[in-house]
C-alpha atoms as a PDB file:
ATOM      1  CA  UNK A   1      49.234  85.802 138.586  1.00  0.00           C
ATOM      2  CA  UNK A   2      51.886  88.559 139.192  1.00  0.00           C
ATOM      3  CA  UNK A   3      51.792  92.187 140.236  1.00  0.00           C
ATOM      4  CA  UNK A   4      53.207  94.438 137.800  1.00  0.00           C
ATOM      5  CA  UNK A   5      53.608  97.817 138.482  1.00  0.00           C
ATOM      6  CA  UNK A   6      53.103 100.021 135.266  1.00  0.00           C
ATOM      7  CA  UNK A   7      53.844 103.518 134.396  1.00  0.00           C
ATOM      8  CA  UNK A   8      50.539 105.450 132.777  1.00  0.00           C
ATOM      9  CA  UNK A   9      51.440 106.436 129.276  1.00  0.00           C
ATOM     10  CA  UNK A  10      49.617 108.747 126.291  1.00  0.00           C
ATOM     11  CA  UNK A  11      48.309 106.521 123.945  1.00  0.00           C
ATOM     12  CA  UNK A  12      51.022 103.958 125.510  1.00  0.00           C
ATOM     13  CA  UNK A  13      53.127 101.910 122.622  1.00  0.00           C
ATOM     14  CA  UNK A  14      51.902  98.375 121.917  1.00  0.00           C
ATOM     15  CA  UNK A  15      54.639  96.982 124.123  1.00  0.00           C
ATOM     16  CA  UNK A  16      53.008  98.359 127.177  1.00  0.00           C
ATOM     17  CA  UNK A  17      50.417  96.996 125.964  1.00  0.00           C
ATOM     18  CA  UNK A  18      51.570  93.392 125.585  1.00  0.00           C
ATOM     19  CA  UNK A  19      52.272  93.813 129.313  1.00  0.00           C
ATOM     20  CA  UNK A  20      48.711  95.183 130.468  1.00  0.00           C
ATOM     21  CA  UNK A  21      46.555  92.568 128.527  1.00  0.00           C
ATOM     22  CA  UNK A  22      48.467  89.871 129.668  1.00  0.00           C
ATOM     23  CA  UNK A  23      46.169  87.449 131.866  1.00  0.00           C
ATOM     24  CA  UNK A  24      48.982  86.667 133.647  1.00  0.00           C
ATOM     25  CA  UNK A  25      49.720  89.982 135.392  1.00  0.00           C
ATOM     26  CA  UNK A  26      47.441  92.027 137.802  1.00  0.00           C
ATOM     27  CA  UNK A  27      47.992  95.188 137.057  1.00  0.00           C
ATOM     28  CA  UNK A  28      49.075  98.394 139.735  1.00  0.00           C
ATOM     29  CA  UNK A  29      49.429 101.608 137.854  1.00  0.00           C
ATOM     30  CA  UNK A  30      52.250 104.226 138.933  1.00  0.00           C
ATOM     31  CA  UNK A  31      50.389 108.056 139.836  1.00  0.00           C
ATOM     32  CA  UNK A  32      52.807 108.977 142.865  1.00  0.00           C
ATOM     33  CA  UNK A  33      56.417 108.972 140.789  1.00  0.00           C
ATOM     34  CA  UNK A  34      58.133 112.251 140.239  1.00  0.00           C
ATOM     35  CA  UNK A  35      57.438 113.076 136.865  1.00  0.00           C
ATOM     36  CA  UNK A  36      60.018 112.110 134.147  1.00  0.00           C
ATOM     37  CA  UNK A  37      60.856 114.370 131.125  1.00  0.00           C
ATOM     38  CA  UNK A  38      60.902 112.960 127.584  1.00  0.00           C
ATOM     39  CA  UNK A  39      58.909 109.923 128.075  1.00  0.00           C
ATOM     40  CA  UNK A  40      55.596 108.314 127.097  1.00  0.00           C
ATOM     41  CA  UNK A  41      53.800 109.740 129.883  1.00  0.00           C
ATOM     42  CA  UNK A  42      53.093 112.622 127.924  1.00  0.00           C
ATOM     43  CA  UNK A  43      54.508 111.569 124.223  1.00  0.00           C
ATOM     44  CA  UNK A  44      53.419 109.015 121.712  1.00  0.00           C
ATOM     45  CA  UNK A  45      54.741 108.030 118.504  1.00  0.00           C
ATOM     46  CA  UNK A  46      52.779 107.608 115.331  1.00  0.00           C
ATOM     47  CA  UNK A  47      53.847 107.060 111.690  1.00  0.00           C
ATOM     48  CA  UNK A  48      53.763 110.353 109.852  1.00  0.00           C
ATOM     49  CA  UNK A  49      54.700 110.833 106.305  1.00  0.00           C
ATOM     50  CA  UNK A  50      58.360 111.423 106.952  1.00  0.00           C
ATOM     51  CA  UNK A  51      58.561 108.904 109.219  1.00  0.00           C
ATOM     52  CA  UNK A  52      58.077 108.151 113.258  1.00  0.00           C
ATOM     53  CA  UNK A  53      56.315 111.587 114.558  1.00  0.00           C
ATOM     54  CA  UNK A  54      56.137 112.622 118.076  1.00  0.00           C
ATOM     55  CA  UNK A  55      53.224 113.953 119.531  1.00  0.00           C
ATOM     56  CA  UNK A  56      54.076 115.530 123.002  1.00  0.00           C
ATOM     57  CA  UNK A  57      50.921 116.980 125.366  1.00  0.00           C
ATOM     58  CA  UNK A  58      52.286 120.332 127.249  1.00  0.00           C
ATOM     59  CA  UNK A  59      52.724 120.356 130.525  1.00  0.00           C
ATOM     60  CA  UNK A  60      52.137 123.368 133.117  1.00  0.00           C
ATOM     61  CA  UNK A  61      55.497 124.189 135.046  1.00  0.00           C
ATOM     62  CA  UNK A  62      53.953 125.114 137.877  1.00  0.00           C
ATOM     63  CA  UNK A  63      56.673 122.685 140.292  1.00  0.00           C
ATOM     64  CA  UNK A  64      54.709 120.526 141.236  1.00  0.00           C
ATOM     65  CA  UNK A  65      56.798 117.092 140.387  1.00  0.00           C
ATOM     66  CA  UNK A  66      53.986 114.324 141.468  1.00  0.00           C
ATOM     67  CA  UNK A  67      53.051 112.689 138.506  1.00  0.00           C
ATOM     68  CA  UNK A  68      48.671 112.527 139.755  1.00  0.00           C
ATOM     69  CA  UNK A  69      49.295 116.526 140.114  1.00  0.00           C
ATOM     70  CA  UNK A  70      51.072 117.352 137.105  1.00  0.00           C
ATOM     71  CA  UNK A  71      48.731 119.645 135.144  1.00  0.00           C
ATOM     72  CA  UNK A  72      48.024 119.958 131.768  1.00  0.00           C
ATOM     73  CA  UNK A  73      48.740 123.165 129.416  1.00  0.00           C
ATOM     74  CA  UNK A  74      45.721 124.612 127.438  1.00  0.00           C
ATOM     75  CA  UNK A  75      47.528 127.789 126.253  1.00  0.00           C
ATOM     76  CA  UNK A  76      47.923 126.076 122.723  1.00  0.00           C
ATOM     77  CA  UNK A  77      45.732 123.922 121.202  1.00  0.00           C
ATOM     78  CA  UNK A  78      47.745 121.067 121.156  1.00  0.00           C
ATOM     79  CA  UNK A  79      44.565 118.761 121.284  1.00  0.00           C
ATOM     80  CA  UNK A  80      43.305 120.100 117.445  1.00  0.00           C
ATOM     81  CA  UNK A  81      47.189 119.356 116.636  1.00  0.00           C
ATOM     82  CA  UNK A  82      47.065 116.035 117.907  1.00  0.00           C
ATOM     83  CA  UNK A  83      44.197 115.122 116.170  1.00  0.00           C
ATOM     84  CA  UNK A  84      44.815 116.443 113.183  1.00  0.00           C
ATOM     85  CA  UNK A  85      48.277 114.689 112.805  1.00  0.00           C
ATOM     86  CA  UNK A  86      46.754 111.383 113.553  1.00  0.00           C
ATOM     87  CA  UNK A  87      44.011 111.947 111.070  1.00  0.00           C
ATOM     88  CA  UNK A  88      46.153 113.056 108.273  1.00  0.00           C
ATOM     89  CA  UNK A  89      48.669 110.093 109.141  1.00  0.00           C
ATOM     90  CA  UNK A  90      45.784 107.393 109.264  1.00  0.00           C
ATOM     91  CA  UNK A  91      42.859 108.540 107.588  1.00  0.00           C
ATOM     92  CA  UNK A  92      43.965 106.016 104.610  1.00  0.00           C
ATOM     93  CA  UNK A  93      44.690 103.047 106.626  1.00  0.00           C
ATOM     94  CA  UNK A  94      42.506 100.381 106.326  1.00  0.00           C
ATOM     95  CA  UNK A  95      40.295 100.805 109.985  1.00  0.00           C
ATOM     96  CA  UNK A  96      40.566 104.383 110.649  1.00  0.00           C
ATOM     97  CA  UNK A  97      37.086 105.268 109.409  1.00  0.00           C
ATOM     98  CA  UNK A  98      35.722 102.648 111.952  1.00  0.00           C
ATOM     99  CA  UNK A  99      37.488 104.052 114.606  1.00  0.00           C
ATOM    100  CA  UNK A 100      37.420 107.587 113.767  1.00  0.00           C
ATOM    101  CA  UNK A 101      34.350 108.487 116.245  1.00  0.00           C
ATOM    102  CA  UNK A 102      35.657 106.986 119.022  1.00  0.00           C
ATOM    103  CA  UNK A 103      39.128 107.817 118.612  1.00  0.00           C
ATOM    104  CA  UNK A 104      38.749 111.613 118.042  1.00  0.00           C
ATOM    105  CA  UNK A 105      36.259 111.827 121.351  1.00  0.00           C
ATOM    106  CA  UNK A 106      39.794 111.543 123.537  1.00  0.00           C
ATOM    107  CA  UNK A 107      40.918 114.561 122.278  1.00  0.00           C
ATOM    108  CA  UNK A 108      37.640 116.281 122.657  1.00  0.00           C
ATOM    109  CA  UNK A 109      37.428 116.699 126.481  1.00  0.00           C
ATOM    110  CA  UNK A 110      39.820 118.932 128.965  1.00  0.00           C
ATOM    111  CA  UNK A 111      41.016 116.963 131.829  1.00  0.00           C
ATOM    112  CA  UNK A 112      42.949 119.364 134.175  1.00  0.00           C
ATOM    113  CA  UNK A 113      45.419 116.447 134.953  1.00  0.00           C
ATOM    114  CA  UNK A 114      47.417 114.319 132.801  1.00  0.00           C
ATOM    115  CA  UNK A 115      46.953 111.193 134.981  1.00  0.00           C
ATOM    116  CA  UNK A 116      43.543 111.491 134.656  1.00  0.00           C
ATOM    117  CA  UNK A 117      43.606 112.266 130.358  1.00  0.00           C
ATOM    118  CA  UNK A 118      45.370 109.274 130.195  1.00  0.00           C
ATOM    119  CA  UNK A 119      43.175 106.950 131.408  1.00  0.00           C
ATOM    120  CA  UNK A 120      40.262 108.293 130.244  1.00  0.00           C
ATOM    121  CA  UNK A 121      42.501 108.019 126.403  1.00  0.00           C
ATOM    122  CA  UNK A 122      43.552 103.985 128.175  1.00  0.00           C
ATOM    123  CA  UNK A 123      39.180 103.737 128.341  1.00  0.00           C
ATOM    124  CA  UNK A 124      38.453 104.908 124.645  1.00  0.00           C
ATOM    125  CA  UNK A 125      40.857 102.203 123.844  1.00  0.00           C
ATOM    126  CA  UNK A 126      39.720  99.284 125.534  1.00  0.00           C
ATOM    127  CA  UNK A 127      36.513  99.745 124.359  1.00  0.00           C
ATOM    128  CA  UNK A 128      38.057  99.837 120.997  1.00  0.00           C
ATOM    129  CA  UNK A 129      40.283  96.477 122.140  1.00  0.00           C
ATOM    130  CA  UNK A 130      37.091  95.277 123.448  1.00  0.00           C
ATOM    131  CA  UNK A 131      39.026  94.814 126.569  1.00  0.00           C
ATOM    132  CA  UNK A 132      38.102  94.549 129.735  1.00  0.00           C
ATOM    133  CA  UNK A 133      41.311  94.422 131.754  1.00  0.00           C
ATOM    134  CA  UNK A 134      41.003  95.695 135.264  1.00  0.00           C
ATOM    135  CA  UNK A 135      43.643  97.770 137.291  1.00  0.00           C
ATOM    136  CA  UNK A 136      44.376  99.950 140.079  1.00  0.00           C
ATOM    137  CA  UNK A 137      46.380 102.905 141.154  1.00  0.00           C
ATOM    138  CA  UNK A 138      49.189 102.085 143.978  1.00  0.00           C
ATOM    139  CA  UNK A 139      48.522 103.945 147.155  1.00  0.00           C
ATOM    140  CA  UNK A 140      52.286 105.563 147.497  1.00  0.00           C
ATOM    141  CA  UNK A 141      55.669 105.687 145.926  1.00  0.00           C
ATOM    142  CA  UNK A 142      58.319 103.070 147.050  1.00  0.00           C
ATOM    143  CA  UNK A 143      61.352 102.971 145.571  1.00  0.00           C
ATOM    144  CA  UNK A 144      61.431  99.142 145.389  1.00  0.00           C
ATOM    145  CA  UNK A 145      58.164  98.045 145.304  1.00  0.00           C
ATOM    146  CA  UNK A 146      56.557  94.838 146.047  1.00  0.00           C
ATOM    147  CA  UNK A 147      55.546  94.666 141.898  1.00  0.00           C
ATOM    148  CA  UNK A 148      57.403  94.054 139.294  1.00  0.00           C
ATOM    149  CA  UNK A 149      58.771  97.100 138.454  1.00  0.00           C
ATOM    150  CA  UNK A 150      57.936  98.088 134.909  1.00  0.00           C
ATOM    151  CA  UNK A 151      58.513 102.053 135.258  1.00  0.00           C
ATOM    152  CA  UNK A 152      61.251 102.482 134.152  1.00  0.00           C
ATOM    153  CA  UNK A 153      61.266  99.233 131.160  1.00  0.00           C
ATOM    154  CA  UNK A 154      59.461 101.463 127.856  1.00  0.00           C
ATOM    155  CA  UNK A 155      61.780 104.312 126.695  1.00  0.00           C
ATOM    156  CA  UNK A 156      60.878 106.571 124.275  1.00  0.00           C
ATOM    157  CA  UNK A 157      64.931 107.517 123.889  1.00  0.00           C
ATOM    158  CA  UNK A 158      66.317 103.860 122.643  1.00  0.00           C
ATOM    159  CA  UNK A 159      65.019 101.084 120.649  1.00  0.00           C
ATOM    160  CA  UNK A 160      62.293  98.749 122.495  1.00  0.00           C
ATOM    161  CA  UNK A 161      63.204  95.646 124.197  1.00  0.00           C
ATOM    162  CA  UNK A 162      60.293  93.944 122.644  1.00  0.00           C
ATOM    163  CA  UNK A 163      59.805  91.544 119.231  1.00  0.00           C
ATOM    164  CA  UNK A 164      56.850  92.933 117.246  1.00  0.00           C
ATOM    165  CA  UNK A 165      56.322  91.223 113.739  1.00  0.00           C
ATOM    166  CA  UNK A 166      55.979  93.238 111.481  1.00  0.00           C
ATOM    167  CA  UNK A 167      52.658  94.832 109.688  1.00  0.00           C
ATOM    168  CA  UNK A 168      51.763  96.676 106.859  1.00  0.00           C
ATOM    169  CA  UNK A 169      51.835  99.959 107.742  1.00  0.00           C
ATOM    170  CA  UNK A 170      50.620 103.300 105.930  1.00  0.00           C
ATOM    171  CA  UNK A 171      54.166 104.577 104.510  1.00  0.00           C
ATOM    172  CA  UNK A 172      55.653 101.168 105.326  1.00  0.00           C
ATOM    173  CA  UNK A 173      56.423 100.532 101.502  1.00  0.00           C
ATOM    174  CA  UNK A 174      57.850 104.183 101.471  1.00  0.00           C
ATOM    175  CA  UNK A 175      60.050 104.157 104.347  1.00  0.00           C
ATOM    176  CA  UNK A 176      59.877 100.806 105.413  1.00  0.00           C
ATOM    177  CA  UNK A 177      58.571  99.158 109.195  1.00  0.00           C
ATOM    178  CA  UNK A 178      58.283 101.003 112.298  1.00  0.00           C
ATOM    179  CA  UNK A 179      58.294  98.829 115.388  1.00  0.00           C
ATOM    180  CA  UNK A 180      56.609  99.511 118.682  1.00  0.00           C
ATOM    181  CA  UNK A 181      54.391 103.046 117.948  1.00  0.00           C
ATOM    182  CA  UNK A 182      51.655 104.079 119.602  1.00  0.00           C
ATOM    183  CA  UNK A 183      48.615 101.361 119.964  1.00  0.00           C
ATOM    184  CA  UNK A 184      46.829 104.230 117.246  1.00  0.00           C
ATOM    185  CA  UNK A 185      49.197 102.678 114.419  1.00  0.00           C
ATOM    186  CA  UNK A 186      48.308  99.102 115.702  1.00  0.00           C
ATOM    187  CA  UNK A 187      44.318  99.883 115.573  1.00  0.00           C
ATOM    188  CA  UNK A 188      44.163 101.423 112.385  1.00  0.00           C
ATOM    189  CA  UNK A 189      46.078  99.054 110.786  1.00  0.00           C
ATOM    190  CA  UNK A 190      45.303  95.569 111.791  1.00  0.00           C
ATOM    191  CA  UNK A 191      41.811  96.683 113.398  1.00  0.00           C
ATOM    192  CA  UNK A 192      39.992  93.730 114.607  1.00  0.00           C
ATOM    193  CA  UNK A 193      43.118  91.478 114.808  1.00  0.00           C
ATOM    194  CA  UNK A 194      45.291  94.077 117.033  1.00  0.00           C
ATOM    195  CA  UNK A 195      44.396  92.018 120.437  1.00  0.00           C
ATOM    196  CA  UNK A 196      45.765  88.944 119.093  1.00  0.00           C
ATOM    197  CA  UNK A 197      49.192  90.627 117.913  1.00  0.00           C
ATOM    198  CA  UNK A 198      49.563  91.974 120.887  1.00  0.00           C
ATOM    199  CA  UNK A 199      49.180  88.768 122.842  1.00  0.00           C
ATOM    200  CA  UNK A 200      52.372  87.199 120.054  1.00  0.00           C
ATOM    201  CA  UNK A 201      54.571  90.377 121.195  1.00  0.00           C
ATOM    202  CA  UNK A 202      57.639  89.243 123.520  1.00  0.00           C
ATOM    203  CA  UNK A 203      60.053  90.834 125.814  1.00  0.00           C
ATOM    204  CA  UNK A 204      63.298  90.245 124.177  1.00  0.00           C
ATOM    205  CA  UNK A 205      65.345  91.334 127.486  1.00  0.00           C
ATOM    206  CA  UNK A 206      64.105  88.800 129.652  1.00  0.00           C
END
């Protein structure tokens, strides 16, 4: 077993989750980083009609910069947005309507703090996943940590280090394949069968 050290993501790409299902790794999630801009923390990707679409959760600038403090904005309804994009993007694949309770009870709750949405979104699916993968939250920031450092290894900027075969995908014979979204594309997609992709995905950097 190894200690990996893993950043807490919004509906986290299926990458991250290659990492966090493997049996091999014990895994130590990230909640005392200064918050980074533009990354999955508060963004996932899902396939849209015209292609990869970004869904971003607002933020309250408030300056706090620790990610387990870093607020989350109600002044729009981003949540009904959220949903609504997702539903209009998947509501034809072939395992949405079996995970369309479950899935749409993650954006039907208020957390106050984004650390805390996300794992409660991480719970919803691992039920889904039928996983049962354990983790815990690191105690302080270091700089180097003991972990494998995986923070900084999933950008949402440049193309993902990792192999993922490819899948039919809603608008895939449209605009062709979309590697690495959001586990939400995975699920509602391949369904049943996602845990076992996930377990064939590999780091191509390494």
């Amino acid at each position: 077993m190894q200690n990996i050290l893993l950043p807490v993501f919004y509906l986290p790409p299926i990458s991250w989750f290659s990492e966090f299902l493997n049996d091999e790794n014990e895994i130590i999630f990230e909640q005392f980083e200064n918050f980074p801009k533009q990354t999955y923390r508060n963004r996932c990707n899902v396939y849209g009609a015209n292609g990869k679409l970004s869904l971003i959760i607002p933020i309250n600038h408030n300056g706090v910069r620790e990610y387990k403090n870093i607020e989350v904005s109600y002044r729009e309804n981003w949540q009904h947005l959220h949903w609504k994009s997702i539903k209009t993007a998947y509501q034809s694949s072939p395992y949405f309507e079996y995970y369309e309770d479950k899935l749409v009870k993650i954006f039907e709750k208020k957390e106050k703090f984004l650390l805390d949405f996300n794992l409660k979104s991480l719970e919803t699916i691992q039920q889904i996943l039928k996983s049962e993968k354990a983790y815990s939250l690191n105690t302080e920031y270091r700089k180097i940590p003991e972990a494998s450092d995986f923070r900084e290894s999933f950008s949402a900027k440049k193309e993902s280090d990792y192999e993922t075969e490819e899948y039919y995908q809603t608008f895939s014979d449209k605009l062709g394949f979309i590697k690495d979204l959001s586990i939400i594309d995975l699920l509602c997609n391949k369904g049943p069968e996602s845990a076992t992709y996930i377990k064939n995905v590999k780091n191509i950097s390494r």
